[in-house]
N, C-alpha and C. Protein backbone atom coordinates (compact mmCIF):
# COMPACT_ATOMS: atom_id res chain seq x y z
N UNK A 1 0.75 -26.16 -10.40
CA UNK A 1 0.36 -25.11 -9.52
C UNK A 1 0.18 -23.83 -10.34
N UNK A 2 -0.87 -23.14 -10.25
CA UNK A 2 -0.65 -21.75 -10.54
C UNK A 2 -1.63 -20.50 -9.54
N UNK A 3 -1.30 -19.20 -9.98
CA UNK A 3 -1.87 -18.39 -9.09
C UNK A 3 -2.79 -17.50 -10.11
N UNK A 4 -3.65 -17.15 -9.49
CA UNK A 4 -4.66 -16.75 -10.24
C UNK A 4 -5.72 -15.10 -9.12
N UNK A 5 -5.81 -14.11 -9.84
CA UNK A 5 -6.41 -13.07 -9.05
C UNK A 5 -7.90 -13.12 -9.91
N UNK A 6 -8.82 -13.32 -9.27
CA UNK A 6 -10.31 -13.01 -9.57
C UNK A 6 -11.50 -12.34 -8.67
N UNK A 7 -12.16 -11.94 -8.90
CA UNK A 7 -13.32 -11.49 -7.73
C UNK A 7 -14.38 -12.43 -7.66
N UNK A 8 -14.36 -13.40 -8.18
CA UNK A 8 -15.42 -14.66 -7.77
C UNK A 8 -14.46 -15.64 -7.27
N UNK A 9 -15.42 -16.71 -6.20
CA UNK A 9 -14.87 -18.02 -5.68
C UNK A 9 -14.59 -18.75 -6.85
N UNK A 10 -13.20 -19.22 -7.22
CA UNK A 10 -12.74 -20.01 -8.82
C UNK A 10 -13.78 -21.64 -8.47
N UNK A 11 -13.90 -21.67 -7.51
CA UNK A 11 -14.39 -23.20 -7.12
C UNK A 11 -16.08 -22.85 -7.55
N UNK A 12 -16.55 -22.06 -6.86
CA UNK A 12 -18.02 -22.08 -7.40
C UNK A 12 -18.68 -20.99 -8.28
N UNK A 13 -17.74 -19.77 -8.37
CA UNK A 13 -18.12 -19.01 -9.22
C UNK A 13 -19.32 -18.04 -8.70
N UNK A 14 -19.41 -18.03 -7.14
CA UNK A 14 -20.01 -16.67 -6.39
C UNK A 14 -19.15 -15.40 -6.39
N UNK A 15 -19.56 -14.41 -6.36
CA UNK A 15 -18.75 -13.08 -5.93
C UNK A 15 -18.58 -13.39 -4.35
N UNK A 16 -16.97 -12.94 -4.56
CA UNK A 16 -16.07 -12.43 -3.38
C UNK A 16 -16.53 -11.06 -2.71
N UNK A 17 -17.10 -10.93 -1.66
CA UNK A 17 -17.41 -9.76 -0.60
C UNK A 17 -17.02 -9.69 0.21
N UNK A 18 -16.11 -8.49 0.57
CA UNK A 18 -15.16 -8.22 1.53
C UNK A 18 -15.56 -7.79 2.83
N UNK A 19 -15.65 -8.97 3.60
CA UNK A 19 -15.51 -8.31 4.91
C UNK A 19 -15.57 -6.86 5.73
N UNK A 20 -13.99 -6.27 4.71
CA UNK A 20 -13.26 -5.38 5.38
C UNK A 20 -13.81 -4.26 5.14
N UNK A 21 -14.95 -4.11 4.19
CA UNK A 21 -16.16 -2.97 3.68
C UNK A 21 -16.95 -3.03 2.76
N UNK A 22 -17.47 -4.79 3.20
CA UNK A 22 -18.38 -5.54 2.21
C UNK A 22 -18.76 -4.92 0.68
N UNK A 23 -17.49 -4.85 -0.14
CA UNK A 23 -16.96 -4.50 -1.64
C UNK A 23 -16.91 -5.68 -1.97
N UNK A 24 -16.98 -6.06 -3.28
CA UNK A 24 -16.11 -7.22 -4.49
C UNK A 24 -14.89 -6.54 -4.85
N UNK A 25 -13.79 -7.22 -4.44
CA UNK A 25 -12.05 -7.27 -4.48
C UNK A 25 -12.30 -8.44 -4.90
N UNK A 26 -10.72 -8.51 -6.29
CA UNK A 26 -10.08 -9.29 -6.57
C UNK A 26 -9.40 -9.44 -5.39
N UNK A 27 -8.73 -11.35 -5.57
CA UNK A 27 -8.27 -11.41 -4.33
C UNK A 27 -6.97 -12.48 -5.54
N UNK A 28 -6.49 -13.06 -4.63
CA UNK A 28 -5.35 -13.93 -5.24
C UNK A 28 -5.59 -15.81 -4.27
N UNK A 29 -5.70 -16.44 -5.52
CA UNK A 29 -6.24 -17.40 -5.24
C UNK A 29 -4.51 -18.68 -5.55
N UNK A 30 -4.30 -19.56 -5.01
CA UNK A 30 -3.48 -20.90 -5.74
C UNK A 30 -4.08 -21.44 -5.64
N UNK A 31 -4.00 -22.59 -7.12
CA UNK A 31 -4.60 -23.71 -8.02
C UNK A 31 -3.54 -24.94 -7.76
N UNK A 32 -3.94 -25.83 -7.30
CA UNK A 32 -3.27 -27.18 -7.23
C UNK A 32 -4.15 -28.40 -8.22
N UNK A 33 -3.35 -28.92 -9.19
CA UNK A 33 -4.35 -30.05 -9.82
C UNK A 33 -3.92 -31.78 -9.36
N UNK A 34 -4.49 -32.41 -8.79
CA UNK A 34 -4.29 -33.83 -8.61
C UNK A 34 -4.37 -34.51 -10.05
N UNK A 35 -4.82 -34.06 -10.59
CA UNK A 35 -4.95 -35.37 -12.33
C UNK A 35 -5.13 -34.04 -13.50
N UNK A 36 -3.71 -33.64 -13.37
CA UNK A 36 -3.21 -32.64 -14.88
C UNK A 36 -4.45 -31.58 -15.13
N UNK A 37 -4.84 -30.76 -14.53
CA UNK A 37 -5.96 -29.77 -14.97
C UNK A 37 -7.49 -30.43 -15.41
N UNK A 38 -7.87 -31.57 -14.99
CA UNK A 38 -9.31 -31.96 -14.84
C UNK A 38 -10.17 -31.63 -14.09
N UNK A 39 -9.16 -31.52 -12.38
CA UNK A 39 -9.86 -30.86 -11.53
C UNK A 39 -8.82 -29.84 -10.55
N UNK A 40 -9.38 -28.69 -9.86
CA UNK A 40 -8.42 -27.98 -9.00
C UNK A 40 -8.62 -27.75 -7.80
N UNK A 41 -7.91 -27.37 -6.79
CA UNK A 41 -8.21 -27.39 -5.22
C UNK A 41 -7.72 -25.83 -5.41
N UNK A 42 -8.07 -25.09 -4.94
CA UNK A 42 -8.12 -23.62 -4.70
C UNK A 42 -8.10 -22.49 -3.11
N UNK A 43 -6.70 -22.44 -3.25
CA UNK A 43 -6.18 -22.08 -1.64
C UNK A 43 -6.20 -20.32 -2.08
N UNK A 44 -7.33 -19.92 -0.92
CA UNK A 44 -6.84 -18.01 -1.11
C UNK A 44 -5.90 -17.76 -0.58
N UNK A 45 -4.97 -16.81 -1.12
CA UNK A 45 -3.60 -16.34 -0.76
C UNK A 45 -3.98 -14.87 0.35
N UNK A 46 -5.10 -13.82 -0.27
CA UNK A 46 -5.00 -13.10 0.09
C UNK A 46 -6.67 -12.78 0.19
N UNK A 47 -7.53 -12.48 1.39
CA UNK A 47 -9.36 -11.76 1.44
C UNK A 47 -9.53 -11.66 2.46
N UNK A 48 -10.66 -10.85 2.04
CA UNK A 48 -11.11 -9.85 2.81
C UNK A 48 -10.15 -8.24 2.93
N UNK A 49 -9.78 -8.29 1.10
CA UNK A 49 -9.42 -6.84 1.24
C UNK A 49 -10.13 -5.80 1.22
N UNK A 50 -9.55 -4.77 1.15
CA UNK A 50 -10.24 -3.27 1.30
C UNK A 50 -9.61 -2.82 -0.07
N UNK A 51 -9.22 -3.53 -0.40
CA UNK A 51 -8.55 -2.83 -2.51
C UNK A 51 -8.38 -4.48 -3.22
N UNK A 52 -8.03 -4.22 -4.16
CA UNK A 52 -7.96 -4.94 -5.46
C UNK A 52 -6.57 -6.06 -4.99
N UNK A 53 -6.16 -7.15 -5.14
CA UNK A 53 -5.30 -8.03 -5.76
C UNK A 53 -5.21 -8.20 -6.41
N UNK A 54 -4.15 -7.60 -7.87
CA UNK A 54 -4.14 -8.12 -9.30
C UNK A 54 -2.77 -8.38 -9.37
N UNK A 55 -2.53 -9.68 -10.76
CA UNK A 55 -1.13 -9.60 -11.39
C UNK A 55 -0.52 -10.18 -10.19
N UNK A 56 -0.76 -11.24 -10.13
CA UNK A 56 0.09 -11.93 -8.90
C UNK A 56 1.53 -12.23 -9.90
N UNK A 57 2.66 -12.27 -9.31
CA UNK A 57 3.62 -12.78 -9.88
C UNK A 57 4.78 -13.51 -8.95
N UNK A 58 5.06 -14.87 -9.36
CA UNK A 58 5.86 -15.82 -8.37
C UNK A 58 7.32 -16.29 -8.74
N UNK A 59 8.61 -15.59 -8.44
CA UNK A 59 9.51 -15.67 -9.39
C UNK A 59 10.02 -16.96 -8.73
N UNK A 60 11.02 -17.13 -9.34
CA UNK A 60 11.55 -18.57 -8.92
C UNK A 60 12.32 -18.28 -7.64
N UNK A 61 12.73 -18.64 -6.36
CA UNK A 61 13.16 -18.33 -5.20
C UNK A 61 13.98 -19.34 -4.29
N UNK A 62 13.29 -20.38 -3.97
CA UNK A 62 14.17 -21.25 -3.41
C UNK A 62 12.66 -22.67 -3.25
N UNK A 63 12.71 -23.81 -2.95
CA UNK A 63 12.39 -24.85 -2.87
C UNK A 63 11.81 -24.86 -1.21
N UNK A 64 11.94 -24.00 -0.60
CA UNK A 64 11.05 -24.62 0.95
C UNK A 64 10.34 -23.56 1.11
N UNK A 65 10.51 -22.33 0.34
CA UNK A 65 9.43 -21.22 0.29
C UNK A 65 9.17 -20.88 -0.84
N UNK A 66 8.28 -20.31 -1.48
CA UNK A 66 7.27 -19.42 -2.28
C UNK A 66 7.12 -17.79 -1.96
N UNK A 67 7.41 -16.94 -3.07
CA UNK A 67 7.32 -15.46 -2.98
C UNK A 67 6.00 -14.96 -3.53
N UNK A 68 5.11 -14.65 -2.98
CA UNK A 68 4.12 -14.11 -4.06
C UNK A 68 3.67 -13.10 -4.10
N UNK A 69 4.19 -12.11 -4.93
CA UNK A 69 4.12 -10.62 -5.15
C UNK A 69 2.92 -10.45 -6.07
N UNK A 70 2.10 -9.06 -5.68
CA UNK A 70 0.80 -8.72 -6.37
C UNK A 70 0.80 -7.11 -6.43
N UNK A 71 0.13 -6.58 -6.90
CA UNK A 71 -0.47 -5.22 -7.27
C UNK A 71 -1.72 -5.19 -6.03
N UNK A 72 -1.95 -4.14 -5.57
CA UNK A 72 -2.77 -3.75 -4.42
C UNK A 72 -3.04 -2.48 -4.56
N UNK A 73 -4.76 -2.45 -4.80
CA UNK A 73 -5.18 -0.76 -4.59
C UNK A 73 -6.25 -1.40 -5.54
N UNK A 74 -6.20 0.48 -6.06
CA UNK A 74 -7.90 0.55 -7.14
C UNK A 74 -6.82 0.63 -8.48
N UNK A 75 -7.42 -0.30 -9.40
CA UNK A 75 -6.85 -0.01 -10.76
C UNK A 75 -8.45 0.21 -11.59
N UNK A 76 -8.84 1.80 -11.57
CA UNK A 76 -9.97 1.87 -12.37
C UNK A 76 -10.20 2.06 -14.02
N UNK A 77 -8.68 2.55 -14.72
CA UNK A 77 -8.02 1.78 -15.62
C UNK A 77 -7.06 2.14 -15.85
N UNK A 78 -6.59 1.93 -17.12
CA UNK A 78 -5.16 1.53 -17.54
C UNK A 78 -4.35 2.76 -16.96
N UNK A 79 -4.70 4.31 -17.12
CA UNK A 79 -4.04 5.54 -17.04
C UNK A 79 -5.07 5.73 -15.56
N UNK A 80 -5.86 5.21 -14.92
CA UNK A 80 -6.16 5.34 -13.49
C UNK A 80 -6.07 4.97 -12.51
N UNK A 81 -5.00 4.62 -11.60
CA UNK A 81 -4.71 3.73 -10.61
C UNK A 81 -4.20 4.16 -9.57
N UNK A 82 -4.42 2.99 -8.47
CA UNK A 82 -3.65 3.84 -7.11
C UNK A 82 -2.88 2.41 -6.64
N UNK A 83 -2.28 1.61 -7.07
CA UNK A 83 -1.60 0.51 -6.62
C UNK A 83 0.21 0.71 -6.13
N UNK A 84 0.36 -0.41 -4.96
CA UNK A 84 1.32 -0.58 -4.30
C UNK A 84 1.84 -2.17 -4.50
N UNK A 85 2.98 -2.38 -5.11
CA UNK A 85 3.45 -3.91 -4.87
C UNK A 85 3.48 -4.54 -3.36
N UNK A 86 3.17 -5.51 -2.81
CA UNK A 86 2.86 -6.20 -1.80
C UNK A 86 3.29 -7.51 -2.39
N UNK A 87 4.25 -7.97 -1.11
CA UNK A 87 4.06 -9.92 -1.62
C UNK A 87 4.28 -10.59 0.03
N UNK A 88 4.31 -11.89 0.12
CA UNK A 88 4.35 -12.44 1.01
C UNK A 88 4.94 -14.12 0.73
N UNK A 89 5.77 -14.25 1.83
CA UNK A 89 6.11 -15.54 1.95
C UNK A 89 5.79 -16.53 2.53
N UNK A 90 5.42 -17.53 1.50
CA UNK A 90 4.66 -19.04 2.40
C UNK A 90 5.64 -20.02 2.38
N UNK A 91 5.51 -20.87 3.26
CA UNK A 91 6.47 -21.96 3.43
C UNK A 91 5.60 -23.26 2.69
N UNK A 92 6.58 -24.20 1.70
CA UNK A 92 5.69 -24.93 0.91
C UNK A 92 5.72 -26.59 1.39
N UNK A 93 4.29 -26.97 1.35
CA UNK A 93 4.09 -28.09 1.63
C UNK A 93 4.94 -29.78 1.22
């Protein structure tokens, strides 16, 4: 499994357009592989934002849920940003 933030669909490689004020946002995507990284199934965590999803990070937590904390806002660069930590809990399959 891993988590991954991009502004294109990881499956086909279109740009992501947001809904919420038809922008390209990074969004936060999970990667599941059936046969070791040959191929991946790709679940969005988080779209149709109105800011950025970057830097997802998933610490270790407990076995029937998943934590997944991200960066949220405009990061226009390194010394320019307007981000807020955000995470959310999924219950795991």
């Amino acid at each position: 499994m891993a988590y991954i933030s991009t502004d294109v669909q990881p499956s086909t490689g279109q740009p992501l357009r947001s809904s919420a004020d038809g922008r390209r946002h990074y969004e936060i995507f999970k990667g599941s592989t059936p046969d070791s990284g040959k191929t991946w199934v790709w679940t969005p965590i988080t779209r149709n934002s109105s800011g950025d999803n970057i830097r997802p990070i998933v610490p270790i937590w407990n076995k029937r849920q998943t934590a997944i904390l991200c960066l949220r806002g405009n990061d226009r660069t390194y010394t320019d940003y307007d981000l807020e930590v955000v995470g959310v809990i999924v219950g795991n399959e």
